[in-house]
Protein backbone atom coordinates (compact mmCIF):
# COMPACT_ATOMS: atom_id res chain seq x y z
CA UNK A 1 12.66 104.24 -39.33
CA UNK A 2 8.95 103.90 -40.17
CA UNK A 3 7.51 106.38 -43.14
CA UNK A 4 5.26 108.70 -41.17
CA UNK A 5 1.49 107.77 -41.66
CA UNK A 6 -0.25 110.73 -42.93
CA UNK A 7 -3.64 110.95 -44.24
CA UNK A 8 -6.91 112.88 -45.70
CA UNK A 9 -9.30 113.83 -42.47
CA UNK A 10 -11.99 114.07 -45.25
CA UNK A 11 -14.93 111.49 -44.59
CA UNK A 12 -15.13 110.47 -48.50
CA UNK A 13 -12.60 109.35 -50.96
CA UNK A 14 -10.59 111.99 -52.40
CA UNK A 15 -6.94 112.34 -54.04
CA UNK A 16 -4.29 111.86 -51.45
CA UNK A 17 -1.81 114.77 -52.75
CA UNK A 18 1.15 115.40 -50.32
CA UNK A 19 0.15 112.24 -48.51
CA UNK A 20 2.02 109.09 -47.87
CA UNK A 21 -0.37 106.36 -46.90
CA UNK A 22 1.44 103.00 -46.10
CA UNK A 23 -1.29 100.52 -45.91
CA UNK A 24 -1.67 98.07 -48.21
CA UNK A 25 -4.11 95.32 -46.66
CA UNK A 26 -6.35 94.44 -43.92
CA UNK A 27 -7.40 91.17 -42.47
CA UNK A 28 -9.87 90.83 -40.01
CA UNK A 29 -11.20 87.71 -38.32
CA UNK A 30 -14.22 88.06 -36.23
CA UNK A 31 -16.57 85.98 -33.67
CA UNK A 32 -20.46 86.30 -34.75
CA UNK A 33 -22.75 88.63 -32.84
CA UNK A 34 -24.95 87.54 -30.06
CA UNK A 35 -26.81 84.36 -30.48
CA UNK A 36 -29.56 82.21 -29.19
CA UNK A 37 -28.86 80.03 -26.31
CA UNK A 38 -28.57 76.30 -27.69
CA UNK A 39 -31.22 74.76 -25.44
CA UNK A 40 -33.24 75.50 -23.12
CA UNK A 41 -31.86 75.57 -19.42
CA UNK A 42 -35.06 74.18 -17.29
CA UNK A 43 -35.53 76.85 -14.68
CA UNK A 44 -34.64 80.15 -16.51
CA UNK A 45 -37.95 82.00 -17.42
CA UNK A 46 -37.02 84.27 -20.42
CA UNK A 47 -36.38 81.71 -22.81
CA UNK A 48 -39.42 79.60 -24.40
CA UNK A 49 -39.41 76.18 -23.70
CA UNK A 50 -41.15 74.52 -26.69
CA UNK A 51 -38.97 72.03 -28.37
CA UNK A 52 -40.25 73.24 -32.24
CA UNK A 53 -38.41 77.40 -31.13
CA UNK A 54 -35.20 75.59 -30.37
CA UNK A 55 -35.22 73.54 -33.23
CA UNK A 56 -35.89 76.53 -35.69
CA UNK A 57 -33.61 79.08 -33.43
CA UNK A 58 -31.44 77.04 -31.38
CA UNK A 59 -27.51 78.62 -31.34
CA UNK A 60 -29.08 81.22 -34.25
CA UNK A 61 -28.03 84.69 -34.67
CA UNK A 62 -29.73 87.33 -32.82
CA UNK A 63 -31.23 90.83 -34.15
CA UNK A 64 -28.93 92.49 -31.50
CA UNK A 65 -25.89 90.08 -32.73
CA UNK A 66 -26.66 91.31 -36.27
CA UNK A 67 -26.66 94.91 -34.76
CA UNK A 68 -23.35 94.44 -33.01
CA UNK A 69 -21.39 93.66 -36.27
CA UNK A 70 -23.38 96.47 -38.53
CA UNK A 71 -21.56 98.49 -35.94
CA UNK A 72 -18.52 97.01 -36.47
CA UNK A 73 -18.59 97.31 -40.39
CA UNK A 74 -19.27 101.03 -39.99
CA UNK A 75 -16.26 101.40 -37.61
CA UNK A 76 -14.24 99.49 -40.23
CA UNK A 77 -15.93 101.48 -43.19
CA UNK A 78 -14.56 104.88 -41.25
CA UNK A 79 -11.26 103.74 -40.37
CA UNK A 80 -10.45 102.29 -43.00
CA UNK A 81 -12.57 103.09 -46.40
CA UNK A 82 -13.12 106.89 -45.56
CA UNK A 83 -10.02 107.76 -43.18
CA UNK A 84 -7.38 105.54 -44.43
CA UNK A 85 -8.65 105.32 -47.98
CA UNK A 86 -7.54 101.45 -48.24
CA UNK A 87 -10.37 101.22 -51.48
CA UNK A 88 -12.73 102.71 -53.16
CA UNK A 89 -16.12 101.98 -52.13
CA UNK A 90 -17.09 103.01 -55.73
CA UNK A 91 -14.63 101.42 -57.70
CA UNK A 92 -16.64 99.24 -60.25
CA UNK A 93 -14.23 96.46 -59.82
CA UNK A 94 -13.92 96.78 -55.78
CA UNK A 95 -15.94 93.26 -55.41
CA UNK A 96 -12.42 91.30 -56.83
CA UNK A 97 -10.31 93.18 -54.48
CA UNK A 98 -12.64 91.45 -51.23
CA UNK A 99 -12.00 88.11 -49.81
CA UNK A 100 -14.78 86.92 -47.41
CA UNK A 101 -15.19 83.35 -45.59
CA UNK A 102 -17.49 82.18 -42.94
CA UNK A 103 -17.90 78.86 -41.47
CA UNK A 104 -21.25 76.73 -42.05
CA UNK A 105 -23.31 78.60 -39.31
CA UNK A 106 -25.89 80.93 -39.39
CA UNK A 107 -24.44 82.89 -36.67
CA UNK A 108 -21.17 83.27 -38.52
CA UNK A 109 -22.63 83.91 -42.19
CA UNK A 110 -25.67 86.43 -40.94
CA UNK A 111 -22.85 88.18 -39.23
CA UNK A 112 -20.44 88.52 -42.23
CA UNK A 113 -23.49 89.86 -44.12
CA UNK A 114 -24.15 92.48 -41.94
CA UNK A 115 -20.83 93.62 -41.48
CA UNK A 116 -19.81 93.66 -44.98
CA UNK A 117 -23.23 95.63 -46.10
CA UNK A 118 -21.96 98.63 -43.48
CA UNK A 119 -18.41 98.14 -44.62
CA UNK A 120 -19.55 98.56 -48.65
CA UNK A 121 -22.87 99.77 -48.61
CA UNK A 122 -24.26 99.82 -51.79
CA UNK A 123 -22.26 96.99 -52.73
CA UNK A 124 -24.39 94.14 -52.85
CA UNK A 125 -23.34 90.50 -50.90
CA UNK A 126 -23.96 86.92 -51.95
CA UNK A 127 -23.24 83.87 -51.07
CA UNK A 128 -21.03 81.06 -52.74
CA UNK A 129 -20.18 77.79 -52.24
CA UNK A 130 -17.68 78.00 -55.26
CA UNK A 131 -20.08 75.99 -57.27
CA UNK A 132 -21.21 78.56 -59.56
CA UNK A 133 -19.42 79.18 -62.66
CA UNK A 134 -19.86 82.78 -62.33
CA UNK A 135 -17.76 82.72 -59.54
CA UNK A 136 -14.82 81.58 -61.23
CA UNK A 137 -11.32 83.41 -59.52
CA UNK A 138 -10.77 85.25 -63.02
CA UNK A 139 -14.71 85.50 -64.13
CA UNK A 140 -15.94 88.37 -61.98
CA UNK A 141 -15.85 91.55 -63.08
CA UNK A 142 -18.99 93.17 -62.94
CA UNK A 143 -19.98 95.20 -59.99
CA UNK A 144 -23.52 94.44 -59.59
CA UNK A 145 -22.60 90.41 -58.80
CA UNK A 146 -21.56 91.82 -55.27
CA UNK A 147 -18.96 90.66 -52.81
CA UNK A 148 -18.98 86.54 -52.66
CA UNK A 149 -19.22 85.46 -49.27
CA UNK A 150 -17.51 81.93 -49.62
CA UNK A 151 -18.81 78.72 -47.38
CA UNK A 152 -17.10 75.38 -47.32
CA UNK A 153 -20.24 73.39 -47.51
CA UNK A 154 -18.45 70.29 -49.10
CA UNK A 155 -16.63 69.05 -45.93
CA UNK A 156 -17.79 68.46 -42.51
CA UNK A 157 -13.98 69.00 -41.48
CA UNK A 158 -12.83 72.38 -41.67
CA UNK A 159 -9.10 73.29 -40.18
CA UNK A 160 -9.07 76.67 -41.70
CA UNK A 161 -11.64 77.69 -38.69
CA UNK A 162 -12.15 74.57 -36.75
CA UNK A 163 -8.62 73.26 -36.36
CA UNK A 164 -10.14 71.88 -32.58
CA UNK A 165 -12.90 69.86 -34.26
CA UNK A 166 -12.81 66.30 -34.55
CA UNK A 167 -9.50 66.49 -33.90
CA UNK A 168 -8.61 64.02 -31.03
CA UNK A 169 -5.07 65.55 -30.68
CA UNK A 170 -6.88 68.31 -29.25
CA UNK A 171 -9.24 67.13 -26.99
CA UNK A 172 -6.37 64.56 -25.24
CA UNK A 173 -4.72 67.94 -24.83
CA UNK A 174 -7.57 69.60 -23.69
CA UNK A 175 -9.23 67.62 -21.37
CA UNK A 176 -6.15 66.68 -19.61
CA UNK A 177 -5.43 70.84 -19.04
CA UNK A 178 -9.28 71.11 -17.97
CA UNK A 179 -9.12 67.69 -15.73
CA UNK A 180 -6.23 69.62 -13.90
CA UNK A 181 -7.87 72.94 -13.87
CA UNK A 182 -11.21 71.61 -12.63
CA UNK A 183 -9.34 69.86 -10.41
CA UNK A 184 -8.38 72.96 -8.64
CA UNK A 185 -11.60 74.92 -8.16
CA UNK A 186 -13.65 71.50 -6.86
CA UNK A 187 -11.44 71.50 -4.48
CA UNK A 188 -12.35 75.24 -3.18
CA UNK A 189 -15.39 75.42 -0.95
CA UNK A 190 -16.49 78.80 -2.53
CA UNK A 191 -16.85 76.72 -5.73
CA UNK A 192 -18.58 74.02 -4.30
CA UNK A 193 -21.58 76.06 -2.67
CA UNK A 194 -21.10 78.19 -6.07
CA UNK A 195 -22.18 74.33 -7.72
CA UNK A 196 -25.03 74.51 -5.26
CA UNK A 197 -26.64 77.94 -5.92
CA UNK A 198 -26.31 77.03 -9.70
CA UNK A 199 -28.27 73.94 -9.54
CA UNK A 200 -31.18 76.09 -7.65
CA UNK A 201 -30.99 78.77 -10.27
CA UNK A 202 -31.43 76.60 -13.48
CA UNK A 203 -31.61 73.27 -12.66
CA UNK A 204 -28.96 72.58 -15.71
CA UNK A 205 -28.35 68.87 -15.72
CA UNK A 206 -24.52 69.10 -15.56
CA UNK A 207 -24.69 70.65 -12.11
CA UNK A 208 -27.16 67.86 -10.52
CA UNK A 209 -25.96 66.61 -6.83
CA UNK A 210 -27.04 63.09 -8.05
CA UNK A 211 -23.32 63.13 -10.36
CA UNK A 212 -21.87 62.73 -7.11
CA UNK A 213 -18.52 64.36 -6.76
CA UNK A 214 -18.17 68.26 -7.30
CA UNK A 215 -15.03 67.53 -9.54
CA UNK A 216 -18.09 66.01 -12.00
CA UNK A 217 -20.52 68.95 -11.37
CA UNK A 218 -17.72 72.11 -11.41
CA UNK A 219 -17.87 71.49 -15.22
CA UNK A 220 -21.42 72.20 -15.45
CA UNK A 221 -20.36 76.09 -14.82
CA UNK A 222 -19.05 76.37 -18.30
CA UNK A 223 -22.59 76.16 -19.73
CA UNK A 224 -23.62 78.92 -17.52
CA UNK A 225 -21.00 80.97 -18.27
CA UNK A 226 -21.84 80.96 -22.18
CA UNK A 227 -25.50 81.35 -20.91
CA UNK A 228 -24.81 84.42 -18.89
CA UNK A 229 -22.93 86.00 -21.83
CA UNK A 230 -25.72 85.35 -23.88
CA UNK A 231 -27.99 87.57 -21.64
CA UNK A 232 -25.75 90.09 -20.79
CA UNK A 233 -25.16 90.98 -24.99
CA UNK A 234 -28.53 90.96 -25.30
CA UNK A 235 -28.89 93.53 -22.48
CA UNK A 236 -31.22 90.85 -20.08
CA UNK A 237 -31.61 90.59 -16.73
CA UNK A 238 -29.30 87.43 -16.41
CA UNK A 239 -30.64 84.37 -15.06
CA UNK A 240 -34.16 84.62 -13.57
CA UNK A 241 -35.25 81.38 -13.00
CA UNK A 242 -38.37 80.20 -11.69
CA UNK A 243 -37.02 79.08 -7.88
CA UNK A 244 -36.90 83.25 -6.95
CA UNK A 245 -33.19 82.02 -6.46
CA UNK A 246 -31.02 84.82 -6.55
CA UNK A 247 -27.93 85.25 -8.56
CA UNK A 248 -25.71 87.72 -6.92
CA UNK A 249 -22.78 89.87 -8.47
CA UNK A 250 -20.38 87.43 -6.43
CA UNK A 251 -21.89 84.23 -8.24
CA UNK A 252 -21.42 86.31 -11.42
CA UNK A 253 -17.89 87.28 -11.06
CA UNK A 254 -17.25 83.59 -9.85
CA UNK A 255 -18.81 82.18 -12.80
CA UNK A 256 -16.99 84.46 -15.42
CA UNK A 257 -13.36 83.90 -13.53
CA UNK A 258 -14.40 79.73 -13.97
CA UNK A 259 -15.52 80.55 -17.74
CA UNK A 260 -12.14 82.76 -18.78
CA UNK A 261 -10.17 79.85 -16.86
CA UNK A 262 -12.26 76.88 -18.49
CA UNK A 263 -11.81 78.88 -21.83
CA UNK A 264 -7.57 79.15 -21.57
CA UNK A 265 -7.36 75.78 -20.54
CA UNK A 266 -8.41 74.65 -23.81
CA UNK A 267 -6.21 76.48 -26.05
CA UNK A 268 -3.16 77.77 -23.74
CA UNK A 269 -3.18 74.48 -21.34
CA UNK A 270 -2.57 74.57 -17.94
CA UNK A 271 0.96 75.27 -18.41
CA UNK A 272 3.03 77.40 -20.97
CA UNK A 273 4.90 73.70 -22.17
CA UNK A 274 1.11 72.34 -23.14
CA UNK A 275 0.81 75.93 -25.09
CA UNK A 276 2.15 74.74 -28.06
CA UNK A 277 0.95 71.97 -28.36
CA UNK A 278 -2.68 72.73 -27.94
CA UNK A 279 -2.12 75.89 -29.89
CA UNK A 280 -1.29 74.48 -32.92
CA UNK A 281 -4.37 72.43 -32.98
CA UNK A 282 -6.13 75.25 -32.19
CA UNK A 283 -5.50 77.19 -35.17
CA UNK A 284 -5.51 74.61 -37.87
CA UNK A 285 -4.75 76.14 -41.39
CA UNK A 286 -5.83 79.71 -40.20
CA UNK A 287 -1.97 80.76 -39.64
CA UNK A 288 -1.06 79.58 -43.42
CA UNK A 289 -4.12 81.31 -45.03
CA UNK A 290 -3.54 84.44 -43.42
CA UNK A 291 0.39 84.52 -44.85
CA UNK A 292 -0.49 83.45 -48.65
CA UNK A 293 -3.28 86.36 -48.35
CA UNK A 294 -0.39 88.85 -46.88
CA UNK A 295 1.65 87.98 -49.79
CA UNK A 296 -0.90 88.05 -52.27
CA UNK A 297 -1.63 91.55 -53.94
CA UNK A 298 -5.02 91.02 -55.02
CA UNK A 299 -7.04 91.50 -52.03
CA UNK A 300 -7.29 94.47 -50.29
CA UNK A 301 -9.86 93.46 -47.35
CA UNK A 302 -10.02 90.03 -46.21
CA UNK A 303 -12.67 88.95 -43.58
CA UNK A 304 -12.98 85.58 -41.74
CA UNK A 305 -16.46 85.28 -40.17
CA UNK A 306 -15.72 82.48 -37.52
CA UNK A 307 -16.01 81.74 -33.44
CA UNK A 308 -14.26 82.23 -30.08
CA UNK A 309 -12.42 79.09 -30.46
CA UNK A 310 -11.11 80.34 -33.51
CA UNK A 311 -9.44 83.17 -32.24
CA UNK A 312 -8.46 81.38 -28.86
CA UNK A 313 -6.54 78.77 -30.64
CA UNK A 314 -4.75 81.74 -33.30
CA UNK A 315 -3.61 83.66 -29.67
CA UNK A 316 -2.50 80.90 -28.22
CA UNK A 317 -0.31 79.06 -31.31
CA UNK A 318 1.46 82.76 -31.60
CA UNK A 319 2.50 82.57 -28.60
CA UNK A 320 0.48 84.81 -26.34
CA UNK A 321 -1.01 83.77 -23.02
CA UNK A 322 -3.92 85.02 -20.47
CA UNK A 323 -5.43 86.85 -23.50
CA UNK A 324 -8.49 88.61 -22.44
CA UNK A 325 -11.53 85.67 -23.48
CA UNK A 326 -13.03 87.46 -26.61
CA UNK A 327 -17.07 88.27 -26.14
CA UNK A 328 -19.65 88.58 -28.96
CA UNK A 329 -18.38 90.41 -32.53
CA UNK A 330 -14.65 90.79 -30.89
CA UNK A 331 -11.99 90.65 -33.64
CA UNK A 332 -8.14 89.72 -34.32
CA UNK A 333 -7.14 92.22 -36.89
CA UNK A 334 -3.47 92.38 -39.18
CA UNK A 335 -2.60 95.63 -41.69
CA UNK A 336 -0.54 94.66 -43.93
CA UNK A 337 1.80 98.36 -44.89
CA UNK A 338 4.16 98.86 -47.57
CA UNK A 339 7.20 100.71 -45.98
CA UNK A 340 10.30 101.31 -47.68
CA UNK A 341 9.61 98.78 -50.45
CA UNK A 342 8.96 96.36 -47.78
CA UNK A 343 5.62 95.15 -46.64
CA UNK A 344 5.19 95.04 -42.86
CA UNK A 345 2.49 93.19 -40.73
CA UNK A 346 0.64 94.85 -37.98
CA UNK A 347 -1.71 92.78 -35.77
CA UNK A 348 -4.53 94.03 -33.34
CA UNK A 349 -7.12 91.96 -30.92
CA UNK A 350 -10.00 93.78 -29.70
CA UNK A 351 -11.61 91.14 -27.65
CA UNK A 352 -14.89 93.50 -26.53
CA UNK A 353 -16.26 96.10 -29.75
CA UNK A 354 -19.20 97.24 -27.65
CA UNK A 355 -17.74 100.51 -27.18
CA UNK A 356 -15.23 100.90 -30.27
CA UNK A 357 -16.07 103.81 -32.09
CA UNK A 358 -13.44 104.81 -35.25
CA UNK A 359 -12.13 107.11 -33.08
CA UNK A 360 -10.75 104.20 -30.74
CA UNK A 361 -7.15 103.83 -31.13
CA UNK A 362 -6.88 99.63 -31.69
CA UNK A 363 -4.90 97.07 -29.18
CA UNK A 364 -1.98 96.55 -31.43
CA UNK A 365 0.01 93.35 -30.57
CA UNK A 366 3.24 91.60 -31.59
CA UNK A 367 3.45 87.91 -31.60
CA UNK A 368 6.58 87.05 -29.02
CA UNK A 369 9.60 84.98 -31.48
CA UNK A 370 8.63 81.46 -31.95
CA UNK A 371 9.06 79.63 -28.74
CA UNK A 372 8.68 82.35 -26.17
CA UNK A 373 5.65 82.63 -24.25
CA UNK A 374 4.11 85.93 -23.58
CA UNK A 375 1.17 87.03 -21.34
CA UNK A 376 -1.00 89.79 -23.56
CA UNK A 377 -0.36 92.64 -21.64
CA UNK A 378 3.00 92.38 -21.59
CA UNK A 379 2.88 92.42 -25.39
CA UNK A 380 4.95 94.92 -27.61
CA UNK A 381 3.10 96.56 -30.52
CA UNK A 382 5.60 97.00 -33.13
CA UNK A 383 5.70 96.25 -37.12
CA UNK A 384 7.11 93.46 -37.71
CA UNK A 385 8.13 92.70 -41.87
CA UNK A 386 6.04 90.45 -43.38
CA UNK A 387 9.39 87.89 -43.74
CA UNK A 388 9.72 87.73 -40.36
CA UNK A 389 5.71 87.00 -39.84
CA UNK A 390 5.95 84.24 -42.68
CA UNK A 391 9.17 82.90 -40.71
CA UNK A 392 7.23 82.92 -36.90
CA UNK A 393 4.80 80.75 -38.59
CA UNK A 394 6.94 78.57 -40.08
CA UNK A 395 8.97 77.84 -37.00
CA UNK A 396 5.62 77.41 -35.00
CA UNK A 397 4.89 74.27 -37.26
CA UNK A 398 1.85 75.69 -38.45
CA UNK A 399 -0.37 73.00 -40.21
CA UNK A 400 0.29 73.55 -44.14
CA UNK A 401 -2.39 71.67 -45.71
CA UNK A 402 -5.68 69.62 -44.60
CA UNK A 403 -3.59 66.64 -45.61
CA UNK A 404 -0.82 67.61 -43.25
CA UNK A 405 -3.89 68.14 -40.62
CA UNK A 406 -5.74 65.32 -41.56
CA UNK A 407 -2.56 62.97 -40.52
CA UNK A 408 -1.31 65.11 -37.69
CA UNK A 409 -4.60 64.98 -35.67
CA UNK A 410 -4.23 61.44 -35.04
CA UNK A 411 -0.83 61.40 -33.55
CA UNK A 412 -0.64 60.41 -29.85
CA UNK A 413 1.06 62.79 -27.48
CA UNK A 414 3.50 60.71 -24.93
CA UNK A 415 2.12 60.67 -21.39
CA UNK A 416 -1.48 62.66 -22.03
CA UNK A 417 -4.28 60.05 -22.28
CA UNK A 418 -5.08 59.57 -25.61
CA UNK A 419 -9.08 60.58 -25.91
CA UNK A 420 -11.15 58.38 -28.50
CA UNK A 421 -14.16 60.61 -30.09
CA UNK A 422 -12.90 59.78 -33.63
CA UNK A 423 -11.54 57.19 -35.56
CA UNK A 424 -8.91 57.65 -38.39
């Protein structure tokens, strides 16, 4: 039976007499906040259209995406600094007990700032590249140095977050899914006019009648749909274009049911065998990392400041399917307790924050045993030991080191048509 979780409703740290507080760990892997469109899309109005903004700003966090994970560190701060006590805030050696990684984008490192300077305000943040000698692993003891936010700027490869990129495993897999899938909705006639009103509204290139066949132009709605997220997070009236076209609630919920389907496609396939196989890919190193850190006692917060696709391919190599498509500063989350001499892993996906508050009870989730697949709401959320996590990895085949990726991405998948972006 689990050890009852009982803790201090003060809102500061204080002894925890009479109390029996099981957690040991938290990781947290997040998509950045709100960010600037890539490129201009020709007819929309709200946007500038001078080459030299999207050069500077292009795909950049916003102010509101930096906004969206302040909140978020807050939250965390409450839950788990103040409520659950995992650490003290003023603990002059709290920086070594902090792990923190983003990829090489401003969207992804302006959002781990912000978070982590709500999560451990007055603790200071900087940012490594594991260059400096002052950020040795045993040289940091001070408190003023701050938390090191780590970047892997030495590599243009990285499968700890970007198991998908240049990785032409992955996109066989994943265009062949999306061939089939786009397949289906050119052939629907509410998806064809749907092609038509979108070329009206912004004119996007992918969506031009001159491609020819709709099964060329249905793709185009995948740019839309990241454009109309975009302008929805930043609390815009979506898509007003300079043709006075309207964009009605029906073209809206069309285009988000064609994103969320484009989006699973990639990482889950268009059936549960492809799942696998696409999942691993997906999640590159990510599954590895997150077990040595479980098993590690030095950190007590650990926070991975990556993207959509990030989390997409983690949900989909454990196993779970027609998991809701995660928006701007959503999160997968795993506490790590100590019950009965036994550490035990808890996992969580909250794939909208907008409305989490730290009184918001977390989706907790348990990864289905290795080769079952599981839709997310039909998801238990039990404990499972840390042994049996480490083991569920293992038997998915999780990618061990960027050697082992390195190699694997180049092996050809019998009957998928091999794709050929890269070269080995």
């Amino acid at each position: 039976a689990l050890i009852p979780l009982l803790v201090s409703t003060q809102s500061t740290w204080g002894k925890m007499e009479f109390q029996t507080n099981t957690l040991r760990q938290v990781i947290i892997i997040t998509r950045h906040g709100a960010r600037f469109p890539l490129e201009p899309v020709p007819h929309l109005t709200q946007w500038p259209k001078a080459p030299e903004f999207w050069k500077s700003f292009g795909g950049w966090l916003t102010p509101f995406g930096a906004h969206q994970h302040h909140c978020l560190g807050k939250i965390l701060r409450a839950k788990y600094i103040d409520r659950l006590q995992l650490m003290d805030p003023d603990d002059p050696d709290v920086v070594e007990k902090i792990f923190a990684f983003s990829s090489n984008a401003n969207r992804t490192v302006y959002s781990a700032l912000s978070l982590l300077g709500a999560m451990f305000s007055p603790v200071a943040v900087v940012i490594s590249d594991g260059s400096q000698p002052e950020f040795a692993e045993n040289a940091r003891t001070d408190y003023d140095r701050g938390i090191e936010l780590r970047i892997n700027f030495s590599s243009p490869l990285d499968p700890l977050l970007h198991g998908y990129k240049k990785n032409p495993r992955w996109d066989s897999l994943s265009e062949h899914s999306l061939d089939i899938g786009q397949k289906q909705l050119a052939e629907q006639k509410s998806y064809q006019d749907l092609c038509d009103r979108l070329w009206t509204i912004t004119g996007y290139a992918k969506l031009d009648p001159s491609r020819g066949s709709y099964l060329k132009r249905v793709n185009g709605i995948k740019h839309i749909y990241t454009q109309l997220q975009i302008e929805k997070a930043s609390g815009m009236t979506v898509l007003v274009n300079d043709q006075d076209a309207p964009f009605t609630t029906e073209d809206e919920n069309m285009v988000v049911h064609a994103g969320h389907m484009f989006c699973r496609l990639q990482f889950s396939g268009h059936s549960q065998e492809m799942q696998p196989l696409l999942g691993k890919e997906g999640a590159g190193l990510l599954p590895v990392e997150l077990v040595r850190k479980m098993k590690e006692d030095r950190y007590k917060f650990c926070l991975f400041s990556a993207h959509d696709t990030t989390m997409m391919g983690l949900l989909s190599h454990l196993g779970i399917r027609e998991w809701p498509v995660p928006k701007f500063a959503a999160m997968v989350g795993f506490e790590v307790h100590e019950i009965a001499d036994q550490k035990s892993v808890r996992m969580f996906y909250q794939p909208d924050t907008s409305n989490l508050t730290e009184e918001t009870n977390f989706k907790y989730i348990t990864p289905p045993p290795a080769g079952q697949i599981v839709p997310f709401d039909q998801l238990d959320n039990r404990y499972m030991s840390l042994e049996s996590f480490e083991e569920l990895v293992a038997q998915l085949g999780s990618y061990r080191t960027a050697e082992e990726w390195e190699a694997g991405r180049f092996v050809r998948i019998p009957g998928i048509p091999w794709v050929e972006k890269h070269k080995a």
